[in-house]
C-alpha atoms as a PDB file:
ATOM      1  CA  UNK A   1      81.754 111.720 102.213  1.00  0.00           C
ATOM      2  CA  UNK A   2      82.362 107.978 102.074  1.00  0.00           C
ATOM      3  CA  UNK A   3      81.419 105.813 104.158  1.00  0.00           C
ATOM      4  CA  UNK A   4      83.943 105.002 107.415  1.00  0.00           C
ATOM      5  CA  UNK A   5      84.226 101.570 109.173  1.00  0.00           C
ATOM      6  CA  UNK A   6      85.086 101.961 113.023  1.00  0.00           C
ATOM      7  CA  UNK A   7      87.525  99.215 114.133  1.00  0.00           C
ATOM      8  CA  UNK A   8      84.580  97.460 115.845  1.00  0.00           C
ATOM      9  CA  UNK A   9      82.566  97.380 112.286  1.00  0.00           C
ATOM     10  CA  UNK A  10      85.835  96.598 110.448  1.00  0.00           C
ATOM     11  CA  UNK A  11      86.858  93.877 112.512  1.00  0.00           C
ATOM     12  CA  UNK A  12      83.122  92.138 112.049  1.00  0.00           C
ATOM     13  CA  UNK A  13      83.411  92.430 108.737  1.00  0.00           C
ATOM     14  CA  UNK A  14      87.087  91.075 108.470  1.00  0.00           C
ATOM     15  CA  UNK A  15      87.156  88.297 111.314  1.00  0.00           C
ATOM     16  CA  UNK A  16      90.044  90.222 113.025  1.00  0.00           C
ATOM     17  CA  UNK A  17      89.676  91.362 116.258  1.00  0.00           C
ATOM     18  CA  UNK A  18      90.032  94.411 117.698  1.00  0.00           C
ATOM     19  CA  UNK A  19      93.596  94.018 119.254  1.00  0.00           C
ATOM     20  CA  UNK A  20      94.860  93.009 116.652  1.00  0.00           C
ATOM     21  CA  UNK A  21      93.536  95.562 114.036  1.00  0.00           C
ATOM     22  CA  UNK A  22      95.369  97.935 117.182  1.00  0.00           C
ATOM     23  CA  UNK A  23      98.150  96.673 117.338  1.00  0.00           C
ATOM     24  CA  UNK A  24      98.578  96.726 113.088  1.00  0.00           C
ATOM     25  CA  UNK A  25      98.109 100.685 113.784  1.00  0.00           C
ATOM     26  CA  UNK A  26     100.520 100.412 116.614  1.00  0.00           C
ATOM     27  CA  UNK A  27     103.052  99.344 114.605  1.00  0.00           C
ATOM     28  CA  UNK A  28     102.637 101.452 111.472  1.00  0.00           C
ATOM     29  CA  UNK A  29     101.116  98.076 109.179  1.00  0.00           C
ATOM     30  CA  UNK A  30      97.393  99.724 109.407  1.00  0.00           C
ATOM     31  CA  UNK A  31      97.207 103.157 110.385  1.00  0.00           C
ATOM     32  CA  UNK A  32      93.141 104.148 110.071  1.00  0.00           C
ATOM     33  CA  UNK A  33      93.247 107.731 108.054  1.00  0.00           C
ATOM     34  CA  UNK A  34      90.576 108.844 109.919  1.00  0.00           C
ATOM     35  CA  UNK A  35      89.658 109.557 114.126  1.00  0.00           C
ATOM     36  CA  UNK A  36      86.973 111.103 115.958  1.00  0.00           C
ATOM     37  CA  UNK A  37      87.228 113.834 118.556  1.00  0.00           C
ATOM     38  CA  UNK A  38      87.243 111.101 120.597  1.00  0.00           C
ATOM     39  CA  UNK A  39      90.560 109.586 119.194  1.00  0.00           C
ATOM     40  CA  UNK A  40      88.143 106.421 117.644  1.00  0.00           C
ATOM     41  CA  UNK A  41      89.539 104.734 114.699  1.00  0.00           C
ATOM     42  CA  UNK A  42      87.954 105.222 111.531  1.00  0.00           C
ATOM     43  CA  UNK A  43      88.881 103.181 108.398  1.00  0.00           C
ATOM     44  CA  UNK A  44      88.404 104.352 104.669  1.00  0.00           C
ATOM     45  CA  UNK A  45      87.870 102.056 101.405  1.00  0.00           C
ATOM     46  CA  UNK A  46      91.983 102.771 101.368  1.00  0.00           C
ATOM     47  CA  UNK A  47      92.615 101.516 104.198  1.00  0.00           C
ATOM     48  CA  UNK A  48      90.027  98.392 103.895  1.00  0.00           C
ATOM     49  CA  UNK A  49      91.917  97.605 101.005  1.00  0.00           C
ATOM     50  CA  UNK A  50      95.278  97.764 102.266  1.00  0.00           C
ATOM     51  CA  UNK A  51      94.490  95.521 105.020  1.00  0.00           C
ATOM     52  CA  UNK A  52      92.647  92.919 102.400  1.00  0.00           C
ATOM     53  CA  UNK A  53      96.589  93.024 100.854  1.00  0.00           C
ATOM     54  CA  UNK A  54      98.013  92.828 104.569  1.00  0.00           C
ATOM     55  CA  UNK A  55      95.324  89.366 105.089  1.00  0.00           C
ATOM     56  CA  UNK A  56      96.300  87.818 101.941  1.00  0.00           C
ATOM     57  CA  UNK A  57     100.163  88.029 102.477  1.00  0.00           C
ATOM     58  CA  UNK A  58     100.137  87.130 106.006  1.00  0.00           C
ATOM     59  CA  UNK A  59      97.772  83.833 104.291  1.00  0.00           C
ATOM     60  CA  UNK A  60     100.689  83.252 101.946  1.00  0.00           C
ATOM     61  CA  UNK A  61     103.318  82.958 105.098  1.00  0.00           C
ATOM     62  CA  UNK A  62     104.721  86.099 105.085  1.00  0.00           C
ATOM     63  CA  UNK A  63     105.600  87.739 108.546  1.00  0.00           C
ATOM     64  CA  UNK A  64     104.567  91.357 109.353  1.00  0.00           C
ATOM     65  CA  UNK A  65     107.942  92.735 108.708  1.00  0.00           C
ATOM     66  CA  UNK A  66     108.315  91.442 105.456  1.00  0.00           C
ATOM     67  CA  UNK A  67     104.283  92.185 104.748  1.00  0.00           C
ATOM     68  CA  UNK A  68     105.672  96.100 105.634  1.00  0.00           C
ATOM     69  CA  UNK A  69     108.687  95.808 103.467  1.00  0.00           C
ATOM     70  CA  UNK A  70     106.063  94.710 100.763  1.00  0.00           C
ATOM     71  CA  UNK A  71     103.659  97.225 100.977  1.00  0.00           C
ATOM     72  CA  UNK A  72     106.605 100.062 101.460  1.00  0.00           C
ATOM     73  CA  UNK A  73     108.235  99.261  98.543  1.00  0.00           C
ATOM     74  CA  UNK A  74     106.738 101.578  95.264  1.00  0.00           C
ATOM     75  CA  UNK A  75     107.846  98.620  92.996  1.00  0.00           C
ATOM     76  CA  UNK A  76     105.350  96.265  95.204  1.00  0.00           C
ATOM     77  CA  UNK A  77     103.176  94.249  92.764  1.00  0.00           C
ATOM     78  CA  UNK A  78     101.551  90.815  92.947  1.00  0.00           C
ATOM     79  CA  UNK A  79     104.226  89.348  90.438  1.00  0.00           C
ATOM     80  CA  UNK A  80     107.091  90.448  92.560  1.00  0.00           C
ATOM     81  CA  UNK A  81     105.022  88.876  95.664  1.00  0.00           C
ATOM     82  CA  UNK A  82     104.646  85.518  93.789  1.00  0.00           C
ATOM     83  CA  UNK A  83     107.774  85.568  92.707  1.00  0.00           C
ATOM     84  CA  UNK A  84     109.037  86.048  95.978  1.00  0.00           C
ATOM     85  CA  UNK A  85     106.800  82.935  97.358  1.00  0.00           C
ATOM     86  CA  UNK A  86     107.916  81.280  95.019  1.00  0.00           C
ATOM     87  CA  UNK A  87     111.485  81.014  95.958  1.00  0.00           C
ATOM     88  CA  UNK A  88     110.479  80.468  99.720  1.00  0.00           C
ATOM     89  CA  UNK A  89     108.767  77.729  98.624  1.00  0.00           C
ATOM     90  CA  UNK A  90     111.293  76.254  96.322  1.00  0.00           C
ATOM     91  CA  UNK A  91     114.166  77.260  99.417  1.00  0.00           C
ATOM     92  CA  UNK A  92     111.905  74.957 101.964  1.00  0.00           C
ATOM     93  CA  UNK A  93     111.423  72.337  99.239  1.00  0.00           C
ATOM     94  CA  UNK A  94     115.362  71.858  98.935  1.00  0.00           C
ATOM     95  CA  UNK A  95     115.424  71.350 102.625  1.00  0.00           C
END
Protein backbone atom coordinates (compact mmCIF):
# COMPACT_ATOMS: atom_id res chain seq x y z
CA UNK A 1 0.00 0.00 0.00
CA UNK A 2 1.57 3.41 -0.51
CA UNK A 3 2.57 5.41 1.71
CA UNK A 4 -0.22 8.14 3.28
CA UNK A 5 0.66 11.67 4.58
CA UNK A 6 -1.75 12.79 7.52
CA UNK A 7 -2.58 16.52 7.22
CA UNK A 8 -0.16 17.17 10.11
CA UNK A 9 2.84 15.35 8.01
CA UNK A 10 1.56 16.97 4.78
CA UNK A 11 1.39 20.31 6.00
CA UNK A 12 5.28 19.99 7.39
CA UNK A 13 6.26 18.95 4.38
CA UNK A 14 4.34 21.67 2.30
CA UNK A 15 4.59 24.85 4.67
CA UNK A 16 0.72 24.99 4.79
CA UNK A 17 -0.92 24.75 7.81
CA UNK A 18 -3.38 22.72 8.96
CA UNK A 19 -6.46 25.08 8.55
CA UNK A 20 -5.82 25.78 5.64
CA UNK A 21 -5.11 22.29 4.08
CA UNK A 22 -9.00 21.97 5.97
CA UNK A 23 -10.48 24.33 4.71
CA UNK A 24 -9.09 23.30 0.80
CA UNK A 25 -11.11 19.92 1.74
CA UNK A 26 -13.92 22.01 3.00
CA UNK A 27 -14.43 23.50 -0.02
CA UNK A 28 -13.95 20.65 -2.49
CA UNK A 29 -10.11 22.20 -3.82
CA UNK A 30 -8.29 19.20 -1.74
CA UNK A 31 -10.36 16.47 -0.71
CA UNK A 32 -7.71 13.72 1.04
CA UNK A 33 -8.86 10.16 -0.68
CA UNK A 34 -8.21 8.54 2.29
CA UNK A 35 -9.61 8.69 6.42
CA UNK A 36 -9.17 6.68 9.37
CA UNK A 37 -11.86 5.19 11.57
CA UNK A 38 -11.26 8.09 13.27
CA UNK A 39 -12.37 10.47 10.38
CA UNK A 40 -8.27 11.65 10.15
CA UNK A 41 -7.22 12.89 6.85
CA UNK A 42 -5.00 10.89 4.89
CA UNK A 43 -3.34 12.17 1.66
CA UNK A 44 -2.09 9.92 -1.32
CA UNK A 45 0.85 10.73 -3.96
CA UNK A 46 -2.58 11.95 -6.00
CA UNK A 47 -3.54 14.09 -3.88
CA UNK A 48 0.16 15.50 -2.94
CA UNK A 49 0.34 16.21 -6.41
CA UNK A 50 -2.77 17.93 -6.96
CA UNK A 51 -2.12 20.25 -4.23
CA UNK A 52 1.69 20.91 -5.67
CA UNK A 53 -0.68 22.15 -8.95
CA UNK A 54 -3.15 23.99 -6.43
CA UNK A 55 0.47 25.87 -4.74
CA UNK A 56 1.83 26.75 -8.00
CA UNK A 57 -1.38 28.45 -9.43
CA UNK A 58 -2.32 30.18 -6.37
CA UNK A 59 1.88 31.45 -6.78
CA UNK A 60 0.96 32.60 -10.27
CA UNK A 61 -2.13 34.90 -8.83
CA UNK A 62 -4.83 32.86 -9.45
CA UNK A 63 -7.76 32.82 -6.83
CA UNK A 64 -9.22 29.50 -5.53
CA UNK A 65 -12.20 29.66 -7.72
CA UNK A 66 -10.47 30.03 -10.77
CA UNK A 67 -7.56 27.39 -9.38
CA UNK A 68 -11.02 24.93 -9.19
CA UNK A 69 -12.24 25.93 -12.57
CA UNK A 70 -8.60 24.94 -13.66
CA UNK A 71 -8.21 21.78 -12.22
CA UNK A 72 -12.10 20.83 -13.18
CA UNK A 73 -11.71 21.43 -16.55
CA UNK A 74 -10.48 17.88 -18.60
CA UNK A 75 -8.82 20.26 -21.20
CA UNK A 76 -6.62 21.75 -18.10
CA UNK A 77 -2.94 21.81 -19.21
CA UNK A 78 0.00 24.06 -18.33
CA UNK A 79 -0.20 25.80 -21.87
CA UNK A 80 -3.78 26.74 -21.41
CA UNK A 81 -2.67 28.01 -17.73
CA UNK A 82 0.14 30.18 -19.26
CA UNK A 83 -1.78 31.24 -21.74
CA UNK A 84 -4.31 32.30 -19.50
CA UNK A 85 -1.56 34.33 -17.28
CA UNK A 86 -0.57 35.59 -19.90
CA UNK A 87 -3.48 37.67 -20.85
CA UNK A 88 -3.97 38.73 -17.09
CA UNK A 89 -0.81 39.99 -17.27
CA UNK A 90 -0.98 41.73 -20.56
CA UNK A 91 -4.91 43.02 -19.25
CA UNK A 92 -3.05 44.68 -15.98
CA UNK A 93 -0.20 45.93 -18.18
CA UNK A 94 -2.77 48.02 -20.40
CA UNK A 95 -4.05 49.50 -17.23
Amino acid sequence: MPKLLQIGELAKQTGLSIRTLRYYDEIGLLMPSHRTEAEYRLYSEADIARLQQILSLRQLGFALKEIRQCLENPDFSLGNVINLHLARLQEQMAV
